[in-house]
PDBML (XML) file of the C-alpha atoms, coordinates in Angstrom:
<?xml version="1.0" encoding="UTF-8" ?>
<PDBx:datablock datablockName="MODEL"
   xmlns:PDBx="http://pdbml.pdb.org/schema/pdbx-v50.xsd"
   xmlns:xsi="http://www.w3.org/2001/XMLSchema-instance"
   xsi:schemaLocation="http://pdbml.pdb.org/schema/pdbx-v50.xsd pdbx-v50.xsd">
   <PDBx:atom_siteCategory>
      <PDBx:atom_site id="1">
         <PDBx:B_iso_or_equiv>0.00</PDBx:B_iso_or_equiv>
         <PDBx:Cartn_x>0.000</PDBx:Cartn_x>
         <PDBx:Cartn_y>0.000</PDBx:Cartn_y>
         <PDBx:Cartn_z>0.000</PDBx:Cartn_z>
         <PDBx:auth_asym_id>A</PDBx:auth_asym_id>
         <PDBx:auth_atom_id>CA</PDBx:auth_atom_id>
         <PDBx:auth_comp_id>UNK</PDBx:auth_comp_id>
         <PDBx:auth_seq_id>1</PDBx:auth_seq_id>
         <PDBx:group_PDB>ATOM</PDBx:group_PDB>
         <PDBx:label_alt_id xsi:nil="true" />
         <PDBx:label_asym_id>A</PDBx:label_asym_id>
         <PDBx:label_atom_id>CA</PDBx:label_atom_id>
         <PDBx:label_comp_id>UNK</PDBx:label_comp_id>
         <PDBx:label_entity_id>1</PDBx:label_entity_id>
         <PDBx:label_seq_id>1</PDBx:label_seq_id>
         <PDBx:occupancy>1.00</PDBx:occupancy>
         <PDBx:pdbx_PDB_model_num>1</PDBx:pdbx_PDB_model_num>
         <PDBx:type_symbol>C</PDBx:type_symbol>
      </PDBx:atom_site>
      <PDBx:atom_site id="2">
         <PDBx:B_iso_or_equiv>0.00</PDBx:B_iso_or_equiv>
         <PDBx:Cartn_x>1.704</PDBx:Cartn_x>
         <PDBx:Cartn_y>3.349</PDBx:Cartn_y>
         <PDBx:Cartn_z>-1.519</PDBx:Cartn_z>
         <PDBx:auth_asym_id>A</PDBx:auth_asym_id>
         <PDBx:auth_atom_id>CA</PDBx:auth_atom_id>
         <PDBx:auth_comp_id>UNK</PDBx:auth_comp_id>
         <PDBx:auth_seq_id>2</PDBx:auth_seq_id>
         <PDBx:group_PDB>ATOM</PDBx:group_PDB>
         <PDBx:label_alt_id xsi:nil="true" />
         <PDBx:label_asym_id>A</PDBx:label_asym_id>
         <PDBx:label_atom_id>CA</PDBx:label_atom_id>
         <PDBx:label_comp_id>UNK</PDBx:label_comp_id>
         <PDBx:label_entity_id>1</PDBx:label_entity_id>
         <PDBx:label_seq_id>2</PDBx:label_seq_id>
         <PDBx:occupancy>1.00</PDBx:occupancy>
         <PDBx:pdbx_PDB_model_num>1</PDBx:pdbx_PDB_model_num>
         <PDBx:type_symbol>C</PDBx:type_symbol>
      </PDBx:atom_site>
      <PDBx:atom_site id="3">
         <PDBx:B_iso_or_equiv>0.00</PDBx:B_iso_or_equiv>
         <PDBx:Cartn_x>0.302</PDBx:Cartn_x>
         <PDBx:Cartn_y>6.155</PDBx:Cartn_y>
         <PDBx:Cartn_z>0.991</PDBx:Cartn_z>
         <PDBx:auth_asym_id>A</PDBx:auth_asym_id>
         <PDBx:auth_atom_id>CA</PDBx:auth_atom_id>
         <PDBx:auth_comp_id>UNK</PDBx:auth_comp_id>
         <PDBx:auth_seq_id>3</PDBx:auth_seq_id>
         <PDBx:group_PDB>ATOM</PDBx:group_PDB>
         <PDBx:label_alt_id xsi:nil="true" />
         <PDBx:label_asym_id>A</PDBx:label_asym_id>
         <PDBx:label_atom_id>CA</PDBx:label_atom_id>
         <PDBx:label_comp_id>UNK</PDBx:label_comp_id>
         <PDBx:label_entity_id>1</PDBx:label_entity_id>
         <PDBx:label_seq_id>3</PDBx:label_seq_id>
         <PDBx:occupancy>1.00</PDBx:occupancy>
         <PDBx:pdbx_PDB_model_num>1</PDBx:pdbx_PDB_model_num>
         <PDBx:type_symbol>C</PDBx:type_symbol>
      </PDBx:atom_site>
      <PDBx:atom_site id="4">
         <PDBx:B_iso_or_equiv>0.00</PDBx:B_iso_or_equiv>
         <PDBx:Cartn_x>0.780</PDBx:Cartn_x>
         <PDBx:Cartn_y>9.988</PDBx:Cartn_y>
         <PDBx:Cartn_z>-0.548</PDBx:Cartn_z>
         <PDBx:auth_asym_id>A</PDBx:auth_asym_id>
         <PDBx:auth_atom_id>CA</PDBx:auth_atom_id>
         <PDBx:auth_comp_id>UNK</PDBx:auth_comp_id>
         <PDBx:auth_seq_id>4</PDBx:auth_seq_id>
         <PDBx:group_PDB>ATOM</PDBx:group_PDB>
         <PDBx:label_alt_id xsi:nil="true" />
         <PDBx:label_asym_id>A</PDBx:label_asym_id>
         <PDBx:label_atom_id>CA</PDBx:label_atom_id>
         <PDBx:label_comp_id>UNK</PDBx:label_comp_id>
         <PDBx:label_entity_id>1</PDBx:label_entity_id>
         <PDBx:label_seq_id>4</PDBx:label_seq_id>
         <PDBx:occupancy>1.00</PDBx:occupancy>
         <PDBx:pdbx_PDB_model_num>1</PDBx:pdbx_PDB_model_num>
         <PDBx:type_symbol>C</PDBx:type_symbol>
      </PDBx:atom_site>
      <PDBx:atom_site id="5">
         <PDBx:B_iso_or_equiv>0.00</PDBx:B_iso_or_equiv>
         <PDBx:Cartn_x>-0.121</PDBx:Cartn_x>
         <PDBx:Cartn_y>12.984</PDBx:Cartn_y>
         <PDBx:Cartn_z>1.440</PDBx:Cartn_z>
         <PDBx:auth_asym_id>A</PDBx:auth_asym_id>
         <PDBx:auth_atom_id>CA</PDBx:auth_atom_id>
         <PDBx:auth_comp_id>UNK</PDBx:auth_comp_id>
         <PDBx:auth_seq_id>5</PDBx:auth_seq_id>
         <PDBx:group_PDB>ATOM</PDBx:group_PDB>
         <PDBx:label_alt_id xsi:nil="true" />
         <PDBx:label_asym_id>A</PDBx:label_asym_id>
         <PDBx:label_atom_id>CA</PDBx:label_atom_id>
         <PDBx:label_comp_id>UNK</PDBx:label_comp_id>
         <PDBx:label_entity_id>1</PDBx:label_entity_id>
         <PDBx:label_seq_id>5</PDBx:label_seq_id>
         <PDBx:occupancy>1.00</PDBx:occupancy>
         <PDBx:pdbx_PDB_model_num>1</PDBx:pdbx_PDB_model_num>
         <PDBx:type_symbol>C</PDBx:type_symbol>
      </PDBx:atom_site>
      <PDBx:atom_site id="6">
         <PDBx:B_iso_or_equiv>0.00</PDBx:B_iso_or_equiv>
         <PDBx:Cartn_x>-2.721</PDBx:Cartn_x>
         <PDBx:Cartn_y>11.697</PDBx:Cartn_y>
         <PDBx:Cartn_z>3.980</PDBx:Cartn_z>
         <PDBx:auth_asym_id>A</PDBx:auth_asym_id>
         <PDBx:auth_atom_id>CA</PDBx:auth_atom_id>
         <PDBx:auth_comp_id>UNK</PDBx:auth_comp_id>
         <PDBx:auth_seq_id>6</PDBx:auth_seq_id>
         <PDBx:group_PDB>ATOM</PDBx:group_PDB>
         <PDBx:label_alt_id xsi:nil="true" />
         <PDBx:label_asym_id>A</PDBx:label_asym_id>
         <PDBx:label_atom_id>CA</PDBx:label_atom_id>
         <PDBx:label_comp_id>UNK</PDBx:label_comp_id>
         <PDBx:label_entity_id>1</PDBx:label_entity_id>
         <PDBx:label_seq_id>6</PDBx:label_seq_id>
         <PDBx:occupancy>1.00</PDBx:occupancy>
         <PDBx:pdbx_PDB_model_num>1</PDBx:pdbx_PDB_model_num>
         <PDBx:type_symbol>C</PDBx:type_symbol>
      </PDBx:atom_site>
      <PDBx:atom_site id="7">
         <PDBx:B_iso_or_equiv>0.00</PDBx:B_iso_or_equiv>
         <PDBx:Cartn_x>-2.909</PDBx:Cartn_x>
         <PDBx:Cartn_y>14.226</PDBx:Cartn_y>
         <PDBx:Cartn_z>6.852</PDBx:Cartn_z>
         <PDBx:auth_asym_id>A</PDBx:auth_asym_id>
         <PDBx:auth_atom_id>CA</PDBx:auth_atom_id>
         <PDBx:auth_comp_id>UNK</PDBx:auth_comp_id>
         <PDBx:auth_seq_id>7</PDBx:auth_seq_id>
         <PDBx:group_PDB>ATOM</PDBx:group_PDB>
         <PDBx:label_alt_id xsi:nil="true" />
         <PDBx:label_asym_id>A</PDBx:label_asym_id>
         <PDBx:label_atom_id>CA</PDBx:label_atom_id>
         <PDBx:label_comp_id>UNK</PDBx:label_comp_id>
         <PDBx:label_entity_id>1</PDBx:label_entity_id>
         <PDBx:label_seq_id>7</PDBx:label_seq_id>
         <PDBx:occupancy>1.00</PDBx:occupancy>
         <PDBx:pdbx_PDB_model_num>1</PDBx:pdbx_PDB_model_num>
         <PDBx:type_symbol>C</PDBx:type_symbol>
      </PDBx:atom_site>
      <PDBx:atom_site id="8">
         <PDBx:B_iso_or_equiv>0.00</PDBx:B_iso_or_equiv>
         <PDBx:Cartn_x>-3.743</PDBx:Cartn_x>
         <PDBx:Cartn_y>13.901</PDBx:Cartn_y>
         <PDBx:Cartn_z>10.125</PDBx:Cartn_z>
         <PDBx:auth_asym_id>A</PDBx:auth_asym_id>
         <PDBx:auth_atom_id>CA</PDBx:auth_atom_id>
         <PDBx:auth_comp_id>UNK</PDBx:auth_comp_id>
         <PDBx:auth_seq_id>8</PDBx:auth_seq_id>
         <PDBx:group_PDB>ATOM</PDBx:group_PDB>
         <PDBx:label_alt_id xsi:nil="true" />
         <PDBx:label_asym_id>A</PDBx:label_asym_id>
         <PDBx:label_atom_id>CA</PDBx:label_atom_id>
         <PDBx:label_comp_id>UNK</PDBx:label_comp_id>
         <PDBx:label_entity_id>1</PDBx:label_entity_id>
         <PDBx:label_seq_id>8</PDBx:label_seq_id>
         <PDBx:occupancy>1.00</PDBx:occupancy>
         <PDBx:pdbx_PDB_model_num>1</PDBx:pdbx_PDB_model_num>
         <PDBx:type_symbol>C</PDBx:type_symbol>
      </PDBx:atom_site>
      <PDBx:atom_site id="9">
         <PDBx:B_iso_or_equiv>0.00</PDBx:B_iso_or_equiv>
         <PDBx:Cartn_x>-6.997</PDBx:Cartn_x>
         <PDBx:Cartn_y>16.482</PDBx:Cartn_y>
         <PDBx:Cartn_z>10.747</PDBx:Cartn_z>
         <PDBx:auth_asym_id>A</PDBx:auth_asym_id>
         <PDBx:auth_atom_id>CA</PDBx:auth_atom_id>
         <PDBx:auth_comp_id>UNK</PDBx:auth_comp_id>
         <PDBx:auth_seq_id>9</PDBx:auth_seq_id>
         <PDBx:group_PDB>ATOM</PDBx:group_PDB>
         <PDBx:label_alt_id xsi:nil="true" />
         <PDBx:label_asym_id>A</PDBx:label_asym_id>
         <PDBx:label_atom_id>CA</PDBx:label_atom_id>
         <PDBx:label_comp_id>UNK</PDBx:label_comp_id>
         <PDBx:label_entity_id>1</PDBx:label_entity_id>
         <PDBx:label_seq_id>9</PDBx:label_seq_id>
         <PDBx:occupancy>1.00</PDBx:occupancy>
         <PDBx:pdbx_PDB_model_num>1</PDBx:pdbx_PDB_model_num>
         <PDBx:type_symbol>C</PDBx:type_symbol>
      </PDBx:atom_site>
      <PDBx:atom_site id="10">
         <PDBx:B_iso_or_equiv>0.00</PDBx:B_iso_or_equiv>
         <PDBx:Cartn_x>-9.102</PDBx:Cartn_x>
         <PDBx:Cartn_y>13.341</PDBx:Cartn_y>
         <PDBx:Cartn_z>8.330</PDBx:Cartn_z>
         <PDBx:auth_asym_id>A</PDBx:auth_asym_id>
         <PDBx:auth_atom_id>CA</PDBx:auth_atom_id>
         <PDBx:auth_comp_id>UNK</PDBx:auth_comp_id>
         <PDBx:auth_seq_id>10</PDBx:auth_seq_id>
         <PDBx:group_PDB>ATOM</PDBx:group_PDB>
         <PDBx:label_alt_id xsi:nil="true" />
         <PDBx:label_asym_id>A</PDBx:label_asym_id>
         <PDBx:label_atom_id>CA</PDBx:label_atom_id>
         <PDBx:label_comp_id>UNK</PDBx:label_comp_id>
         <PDBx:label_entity_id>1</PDBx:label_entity_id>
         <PDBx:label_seq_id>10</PDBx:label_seq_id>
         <PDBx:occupancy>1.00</PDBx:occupancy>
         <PDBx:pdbx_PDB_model_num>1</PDBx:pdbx_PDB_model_num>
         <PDBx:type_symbol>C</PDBx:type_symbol>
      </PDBx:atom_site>
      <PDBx:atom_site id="11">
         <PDBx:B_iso_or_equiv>0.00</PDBx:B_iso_or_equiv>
         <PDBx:Cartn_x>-7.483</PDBx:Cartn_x>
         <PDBx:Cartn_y>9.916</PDBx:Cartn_y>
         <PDBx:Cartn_z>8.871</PDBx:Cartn_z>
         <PDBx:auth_asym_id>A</PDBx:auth_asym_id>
         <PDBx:auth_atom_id>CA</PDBx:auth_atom_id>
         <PDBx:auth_comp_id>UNK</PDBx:auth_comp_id>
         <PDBx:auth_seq_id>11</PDBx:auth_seq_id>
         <PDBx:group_PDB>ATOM</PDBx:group_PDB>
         <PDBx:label_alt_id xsi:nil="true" />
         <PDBx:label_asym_id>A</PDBx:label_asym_id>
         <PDBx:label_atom_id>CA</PDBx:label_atom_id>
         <PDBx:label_comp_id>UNK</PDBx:label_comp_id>
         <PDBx:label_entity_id>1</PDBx:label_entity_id>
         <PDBx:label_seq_id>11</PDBx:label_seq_id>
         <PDBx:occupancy>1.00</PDBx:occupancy>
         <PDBx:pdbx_PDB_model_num>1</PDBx:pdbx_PDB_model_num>
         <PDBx:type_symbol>C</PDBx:type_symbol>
      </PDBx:atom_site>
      <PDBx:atom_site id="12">
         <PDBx:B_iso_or_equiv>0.00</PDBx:B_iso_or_equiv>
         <PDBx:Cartn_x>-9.803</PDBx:Cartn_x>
         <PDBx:Cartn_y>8.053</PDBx:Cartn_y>
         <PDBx:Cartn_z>6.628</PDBx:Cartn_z>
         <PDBx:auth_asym_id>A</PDBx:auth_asym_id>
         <PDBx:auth_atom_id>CA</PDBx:auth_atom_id>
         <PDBx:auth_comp_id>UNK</PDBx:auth_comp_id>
         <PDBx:auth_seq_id>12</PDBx:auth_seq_id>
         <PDBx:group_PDB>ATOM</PDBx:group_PDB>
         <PDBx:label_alt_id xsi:nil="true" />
         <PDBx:label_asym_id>A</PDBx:label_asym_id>
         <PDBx:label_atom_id>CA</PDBx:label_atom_id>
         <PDBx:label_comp_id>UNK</PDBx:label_comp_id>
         <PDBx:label_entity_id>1</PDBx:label_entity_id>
         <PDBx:label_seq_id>12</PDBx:label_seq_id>
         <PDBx:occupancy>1.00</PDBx:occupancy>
         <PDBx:pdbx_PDB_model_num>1</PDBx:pdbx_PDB_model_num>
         <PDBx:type_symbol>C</PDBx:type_symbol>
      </PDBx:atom_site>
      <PDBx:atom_site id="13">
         <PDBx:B_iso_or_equiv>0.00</PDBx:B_iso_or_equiv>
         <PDBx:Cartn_x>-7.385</PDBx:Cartn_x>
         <PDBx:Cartn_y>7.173</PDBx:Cartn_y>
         <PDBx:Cartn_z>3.926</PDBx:Cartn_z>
         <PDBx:auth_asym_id>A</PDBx:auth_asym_id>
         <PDBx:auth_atom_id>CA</PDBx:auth_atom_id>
         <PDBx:auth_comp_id>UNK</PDBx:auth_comp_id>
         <PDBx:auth_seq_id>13</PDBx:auth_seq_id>
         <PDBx:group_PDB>ATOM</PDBx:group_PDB>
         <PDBx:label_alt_id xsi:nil="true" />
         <PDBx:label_asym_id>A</PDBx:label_asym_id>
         <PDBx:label_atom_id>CA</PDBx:label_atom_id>
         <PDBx:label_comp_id>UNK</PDBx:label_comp_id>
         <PDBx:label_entity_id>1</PDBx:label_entity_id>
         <PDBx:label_seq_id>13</PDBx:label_seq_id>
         <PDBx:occupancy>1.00</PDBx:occupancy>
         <PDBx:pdbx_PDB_model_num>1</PDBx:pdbx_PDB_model_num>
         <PDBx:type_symbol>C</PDBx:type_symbol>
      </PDBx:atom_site>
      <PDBx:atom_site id="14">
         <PDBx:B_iso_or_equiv>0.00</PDBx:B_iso_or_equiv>
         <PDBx:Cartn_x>-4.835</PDBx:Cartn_x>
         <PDBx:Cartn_y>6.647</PDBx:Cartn_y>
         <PDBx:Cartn_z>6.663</PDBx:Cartn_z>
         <PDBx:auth_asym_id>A</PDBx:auth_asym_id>
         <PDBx:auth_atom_id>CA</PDBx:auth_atom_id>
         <PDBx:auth_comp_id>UNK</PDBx:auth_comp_id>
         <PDBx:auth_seq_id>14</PDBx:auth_seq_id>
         <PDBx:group_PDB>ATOM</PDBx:group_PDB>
         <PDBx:label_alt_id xsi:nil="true" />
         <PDBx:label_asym_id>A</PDBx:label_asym_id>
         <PDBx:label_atom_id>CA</PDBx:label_atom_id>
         <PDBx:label_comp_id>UNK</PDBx:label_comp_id>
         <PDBx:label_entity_id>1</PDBx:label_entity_id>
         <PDBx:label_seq_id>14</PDBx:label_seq_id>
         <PDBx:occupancy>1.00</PDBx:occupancy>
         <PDBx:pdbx_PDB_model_num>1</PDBx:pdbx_PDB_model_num>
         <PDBx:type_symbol>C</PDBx:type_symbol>
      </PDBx:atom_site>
      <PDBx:atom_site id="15">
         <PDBx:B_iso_or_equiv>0.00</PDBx:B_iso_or_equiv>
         <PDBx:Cartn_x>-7.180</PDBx:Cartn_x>
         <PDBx:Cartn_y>4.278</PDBx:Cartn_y>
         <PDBx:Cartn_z>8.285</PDBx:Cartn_z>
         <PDBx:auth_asym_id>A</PDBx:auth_asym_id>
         <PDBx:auth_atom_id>CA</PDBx:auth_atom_id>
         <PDBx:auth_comp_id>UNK</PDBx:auth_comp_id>
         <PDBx:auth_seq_id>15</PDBx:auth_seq_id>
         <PDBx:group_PDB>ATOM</PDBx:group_PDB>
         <PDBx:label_alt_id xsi:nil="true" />
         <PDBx:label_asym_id>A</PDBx:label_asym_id>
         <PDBx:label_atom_id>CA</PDBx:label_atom_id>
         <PDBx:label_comp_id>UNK</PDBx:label_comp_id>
         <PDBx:label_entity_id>1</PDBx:label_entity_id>
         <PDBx:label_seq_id>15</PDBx:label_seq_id>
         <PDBx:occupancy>1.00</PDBx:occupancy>
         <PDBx:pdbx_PDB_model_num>1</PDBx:pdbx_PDB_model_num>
         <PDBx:type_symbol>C</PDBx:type_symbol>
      </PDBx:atom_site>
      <PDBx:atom_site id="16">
         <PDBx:B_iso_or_equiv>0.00</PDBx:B_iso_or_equiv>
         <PDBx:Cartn_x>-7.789</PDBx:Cartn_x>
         <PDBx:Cartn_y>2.103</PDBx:Cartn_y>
         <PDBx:Cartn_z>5.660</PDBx:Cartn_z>
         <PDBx:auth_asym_id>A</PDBx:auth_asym_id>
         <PDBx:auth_atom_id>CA</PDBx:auth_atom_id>
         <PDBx:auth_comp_id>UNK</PDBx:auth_comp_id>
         <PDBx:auth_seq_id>16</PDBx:auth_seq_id>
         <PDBx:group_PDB>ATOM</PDBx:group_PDB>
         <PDBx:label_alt_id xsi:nil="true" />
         <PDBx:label_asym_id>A</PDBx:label_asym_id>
         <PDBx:label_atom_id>CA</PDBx:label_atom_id>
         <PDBx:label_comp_id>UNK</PDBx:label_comp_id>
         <PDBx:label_entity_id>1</PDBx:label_entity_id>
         <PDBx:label_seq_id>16</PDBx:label_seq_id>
         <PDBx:occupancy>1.00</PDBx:occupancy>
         <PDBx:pdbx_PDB_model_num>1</PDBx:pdbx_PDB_model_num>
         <PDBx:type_symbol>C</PDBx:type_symbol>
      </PDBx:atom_site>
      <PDBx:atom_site id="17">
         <PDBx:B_iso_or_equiv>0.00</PDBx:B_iso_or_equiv>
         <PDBx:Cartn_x>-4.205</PDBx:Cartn_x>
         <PDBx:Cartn_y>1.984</PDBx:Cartn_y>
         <PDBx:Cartn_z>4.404</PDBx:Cartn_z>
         <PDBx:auth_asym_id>A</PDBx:auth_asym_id>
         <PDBx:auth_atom_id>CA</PDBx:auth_atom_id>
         <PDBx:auth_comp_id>UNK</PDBx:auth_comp_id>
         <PDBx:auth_seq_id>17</PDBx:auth_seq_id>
         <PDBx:group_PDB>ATOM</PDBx:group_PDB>
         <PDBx:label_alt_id xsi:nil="true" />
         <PDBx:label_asym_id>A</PDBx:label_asym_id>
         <PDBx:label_atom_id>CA</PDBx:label_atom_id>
         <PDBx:label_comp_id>UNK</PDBx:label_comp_id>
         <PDBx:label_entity_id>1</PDBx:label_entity_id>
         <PDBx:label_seq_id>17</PDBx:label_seq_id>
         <PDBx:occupancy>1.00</PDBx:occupancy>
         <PDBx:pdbx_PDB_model_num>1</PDBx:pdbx_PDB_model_num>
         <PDBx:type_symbol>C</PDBx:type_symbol>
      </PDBx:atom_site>
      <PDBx:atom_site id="18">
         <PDBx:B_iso_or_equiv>0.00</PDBx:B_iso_or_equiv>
         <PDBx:Cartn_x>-3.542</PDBx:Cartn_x>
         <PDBx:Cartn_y>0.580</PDBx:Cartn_y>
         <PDBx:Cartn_z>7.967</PDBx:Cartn_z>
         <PDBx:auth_asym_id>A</PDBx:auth_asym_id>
         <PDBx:auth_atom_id>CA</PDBx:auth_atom_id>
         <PDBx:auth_comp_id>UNK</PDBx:auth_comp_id>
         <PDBx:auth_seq_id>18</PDBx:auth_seq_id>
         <PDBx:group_PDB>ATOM</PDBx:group_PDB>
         <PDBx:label_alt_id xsi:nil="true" />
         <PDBx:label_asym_id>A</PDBx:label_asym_id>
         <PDBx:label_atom_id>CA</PDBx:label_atom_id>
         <PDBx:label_comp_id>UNK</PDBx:label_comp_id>
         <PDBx:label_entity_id>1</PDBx:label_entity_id>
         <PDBx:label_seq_id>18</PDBx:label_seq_id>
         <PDBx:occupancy>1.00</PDBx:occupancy>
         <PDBx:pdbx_PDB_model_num>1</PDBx:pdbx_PDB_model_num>
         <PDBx:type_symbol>C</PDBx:type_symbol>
      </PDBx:atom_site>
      <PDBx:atom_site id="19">
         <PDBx:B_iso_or_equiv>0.00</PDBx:B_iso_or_equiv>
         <PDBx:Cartn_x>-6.733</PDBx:Cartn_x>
         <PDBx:Cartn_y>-1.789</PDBx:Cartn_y>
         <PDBx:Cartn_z>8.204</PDBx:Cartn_z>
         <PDBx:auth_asym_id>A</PDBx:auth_asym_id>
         <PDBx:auth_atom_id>CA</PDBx:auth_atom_id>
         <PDBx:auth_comp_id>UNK</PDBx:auth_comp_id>
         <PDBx:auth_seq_id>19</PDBx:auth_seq_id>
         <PDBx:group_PDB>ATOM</PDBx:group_PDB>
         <PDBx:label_alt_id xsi:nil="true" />
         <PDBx:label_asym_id>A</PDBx:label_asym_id>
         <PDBx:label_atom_id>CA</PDBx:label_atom_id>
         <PDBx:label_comp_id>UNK</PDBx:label_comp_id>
         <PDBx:label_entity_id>1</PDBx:label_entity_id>
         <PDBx:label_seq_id>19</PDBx:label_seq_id>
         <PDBx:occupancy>1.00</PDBx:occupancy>
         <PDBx:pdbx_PDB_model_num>1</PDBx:pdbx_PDB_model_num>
         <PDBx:type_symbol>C</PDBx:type_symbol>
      </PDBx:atom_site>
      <PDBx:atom_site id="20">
         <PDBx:B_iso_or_equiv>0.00</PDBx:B_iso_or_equiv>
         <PDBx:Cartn_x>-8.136</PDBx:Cartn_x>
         <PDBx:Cartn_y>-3.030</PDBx:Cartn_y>
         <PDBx:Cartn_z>4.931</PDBx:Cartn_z>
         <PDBx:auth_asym_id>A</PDBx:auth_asym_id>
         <PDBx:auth_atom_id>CA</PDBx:auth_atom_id>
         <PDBx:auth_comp_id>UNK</PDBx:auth_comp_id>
         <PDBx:auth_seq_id>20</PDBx:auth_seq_id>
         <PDBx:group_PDB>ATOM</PDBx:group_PDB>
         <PDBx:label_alt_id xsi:nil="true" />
         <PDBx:label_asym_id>A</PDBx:label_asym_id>
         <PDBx:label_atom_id>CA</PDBx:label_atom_id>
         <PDBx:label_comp_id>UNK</PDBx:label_comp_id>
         <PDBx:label_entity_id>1</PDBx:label_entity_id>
         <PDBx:label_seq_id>20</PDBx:label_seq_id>
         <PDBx:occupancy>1.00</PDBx:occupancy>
         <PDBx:pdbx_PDB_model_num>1</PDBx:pdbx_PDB_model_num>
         <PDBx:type_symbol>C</PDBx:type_symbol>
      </PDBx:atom_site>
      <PDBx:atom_site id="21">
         <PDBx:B_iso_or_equiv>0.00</PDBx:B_iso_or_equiv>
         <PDBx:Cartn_x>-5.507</PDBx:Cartn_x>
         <PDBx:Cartn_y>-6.067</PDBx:Cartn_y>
         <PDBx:Cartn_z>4.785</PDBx:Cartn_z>
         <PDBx:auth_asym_id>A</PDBx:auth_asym_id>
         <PDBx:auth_atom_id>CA</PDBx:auth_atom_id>
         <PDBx:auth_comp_id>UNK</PDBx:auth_comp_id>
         <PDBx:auth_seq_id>21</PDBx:auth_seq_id>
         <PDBx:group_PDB>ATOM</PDBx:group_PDB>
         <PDBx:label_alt_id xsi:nil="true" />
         <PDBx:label_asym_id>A</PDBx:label_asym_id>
         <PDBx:label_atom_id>CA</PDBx:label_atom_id>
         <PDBx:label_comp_id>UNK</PDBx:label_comp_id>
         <PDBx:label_entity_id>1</PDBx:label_entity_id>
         <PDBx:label_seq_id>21</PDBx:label_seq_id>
         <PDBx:occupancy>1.00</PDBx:occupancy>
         <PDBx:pdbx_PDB_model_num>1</PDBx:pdbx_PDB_model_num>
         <PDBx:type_symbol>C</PDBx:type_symbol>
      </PDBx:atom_site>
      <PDBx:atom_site id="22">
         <PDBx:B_iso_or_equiv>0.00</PDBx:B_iso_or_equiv>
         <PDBx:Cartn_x>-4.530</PDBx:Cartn_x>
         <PDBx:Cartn_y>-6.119</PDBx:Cartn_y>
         <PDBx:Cartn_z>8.706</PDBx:Cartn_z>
         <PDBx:auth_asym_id>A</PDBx:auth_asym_id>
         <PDBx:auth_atom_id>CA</PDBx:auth_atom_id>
         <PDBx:auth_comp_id>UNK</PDBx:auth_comp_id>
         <PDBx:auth_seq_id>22</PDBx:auth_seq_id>
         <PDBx:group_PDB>ATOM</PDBx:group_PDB>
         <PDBx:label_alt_id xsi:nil="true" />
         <PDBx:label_asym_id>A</PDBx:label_asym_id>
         <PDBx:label_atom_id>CA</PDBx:label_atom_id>
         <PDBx:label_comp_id>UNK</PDBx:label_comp_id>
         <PDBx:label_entity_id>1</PDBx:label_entity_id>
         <PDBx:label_seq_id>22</PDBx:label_seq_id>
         <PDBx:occupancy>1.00</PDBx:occupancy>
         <PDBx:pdbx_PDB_model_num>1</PDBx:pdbx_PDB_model_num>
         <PDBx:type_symbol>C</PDBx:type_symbol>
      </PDBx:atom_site>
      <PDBx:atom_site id="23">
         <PDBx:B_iso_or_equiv>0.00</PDBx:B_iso_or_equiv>
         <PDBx:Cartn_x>-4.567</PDBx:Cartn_x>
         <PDBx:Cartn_y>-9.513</PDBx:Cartn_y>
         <PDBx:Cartn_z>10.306</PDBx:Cartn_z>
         <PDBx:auth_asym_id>A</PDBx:auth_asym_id>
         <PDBx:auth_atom_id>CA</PDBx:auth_atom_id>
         <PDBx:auth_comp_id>UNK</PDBx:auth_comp_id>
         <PDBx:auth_seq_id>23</PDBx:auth_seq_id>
         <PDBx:group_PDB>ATOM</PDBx:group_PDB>
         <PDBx:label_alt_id xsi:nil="true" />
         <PDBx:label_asym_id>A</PDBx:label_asym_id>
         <PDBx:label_atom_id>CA</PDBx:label_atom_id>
         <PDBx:label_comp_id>UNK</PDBx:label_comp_id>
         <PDBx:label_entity_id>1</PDBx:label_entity_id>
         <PDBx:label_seq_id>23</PDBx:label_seq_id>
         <PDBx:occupancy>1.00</PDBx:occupancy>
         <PDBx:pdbx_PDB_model_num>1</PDBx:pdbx_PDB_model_num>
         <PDBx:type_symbol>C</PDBx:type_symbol>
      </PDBx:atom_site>
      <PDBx:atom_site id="24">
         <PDBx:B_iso_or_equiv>0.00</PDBx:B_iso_or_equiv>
         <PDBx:Cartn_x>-5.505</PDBx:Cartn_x>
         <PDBx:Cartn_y>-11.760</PDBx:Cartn_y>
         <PDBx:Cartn_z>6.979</PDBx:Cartn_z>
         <PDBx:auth_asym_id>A</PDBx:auth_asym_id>
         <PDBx:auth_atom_id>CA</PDBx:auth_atom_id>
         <PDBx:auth_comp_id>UNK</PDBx:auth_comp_id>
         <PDBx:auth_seq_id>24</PDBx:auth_seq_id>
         <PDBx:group_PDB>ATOM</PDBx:group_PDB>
         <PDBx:label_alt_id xsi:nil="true" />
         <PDBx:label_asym_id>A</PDBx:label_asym_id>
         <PDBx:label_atom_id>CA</PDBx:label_atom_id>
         <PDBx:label_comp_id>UNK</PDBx:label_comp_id>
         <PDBx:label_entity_id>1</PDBx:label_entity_id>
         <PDBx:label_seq_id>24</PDBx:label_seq_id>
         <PDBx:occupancy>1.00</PDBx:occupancy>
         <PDBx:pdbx_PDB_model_num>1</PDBx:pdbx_PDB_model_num>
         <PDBx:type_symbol>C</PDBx:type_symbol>
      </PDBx:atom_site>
   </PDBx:atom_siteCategory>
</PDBx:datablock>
């Protein structure tokens, strides 16, 4: 998962870079 430029104020892409494969 490439992550570009996800803040921190909105953490919905950075949420599902971190979660949408986790613990498969």
């Amino acid at each position: 998962i490439l992550e570009v430029g996800a803040g921190g104020n909105v953490t919905t892409v950075r949420h599902e870079s971190e979660h949408v494969f986790r613990n498969v």
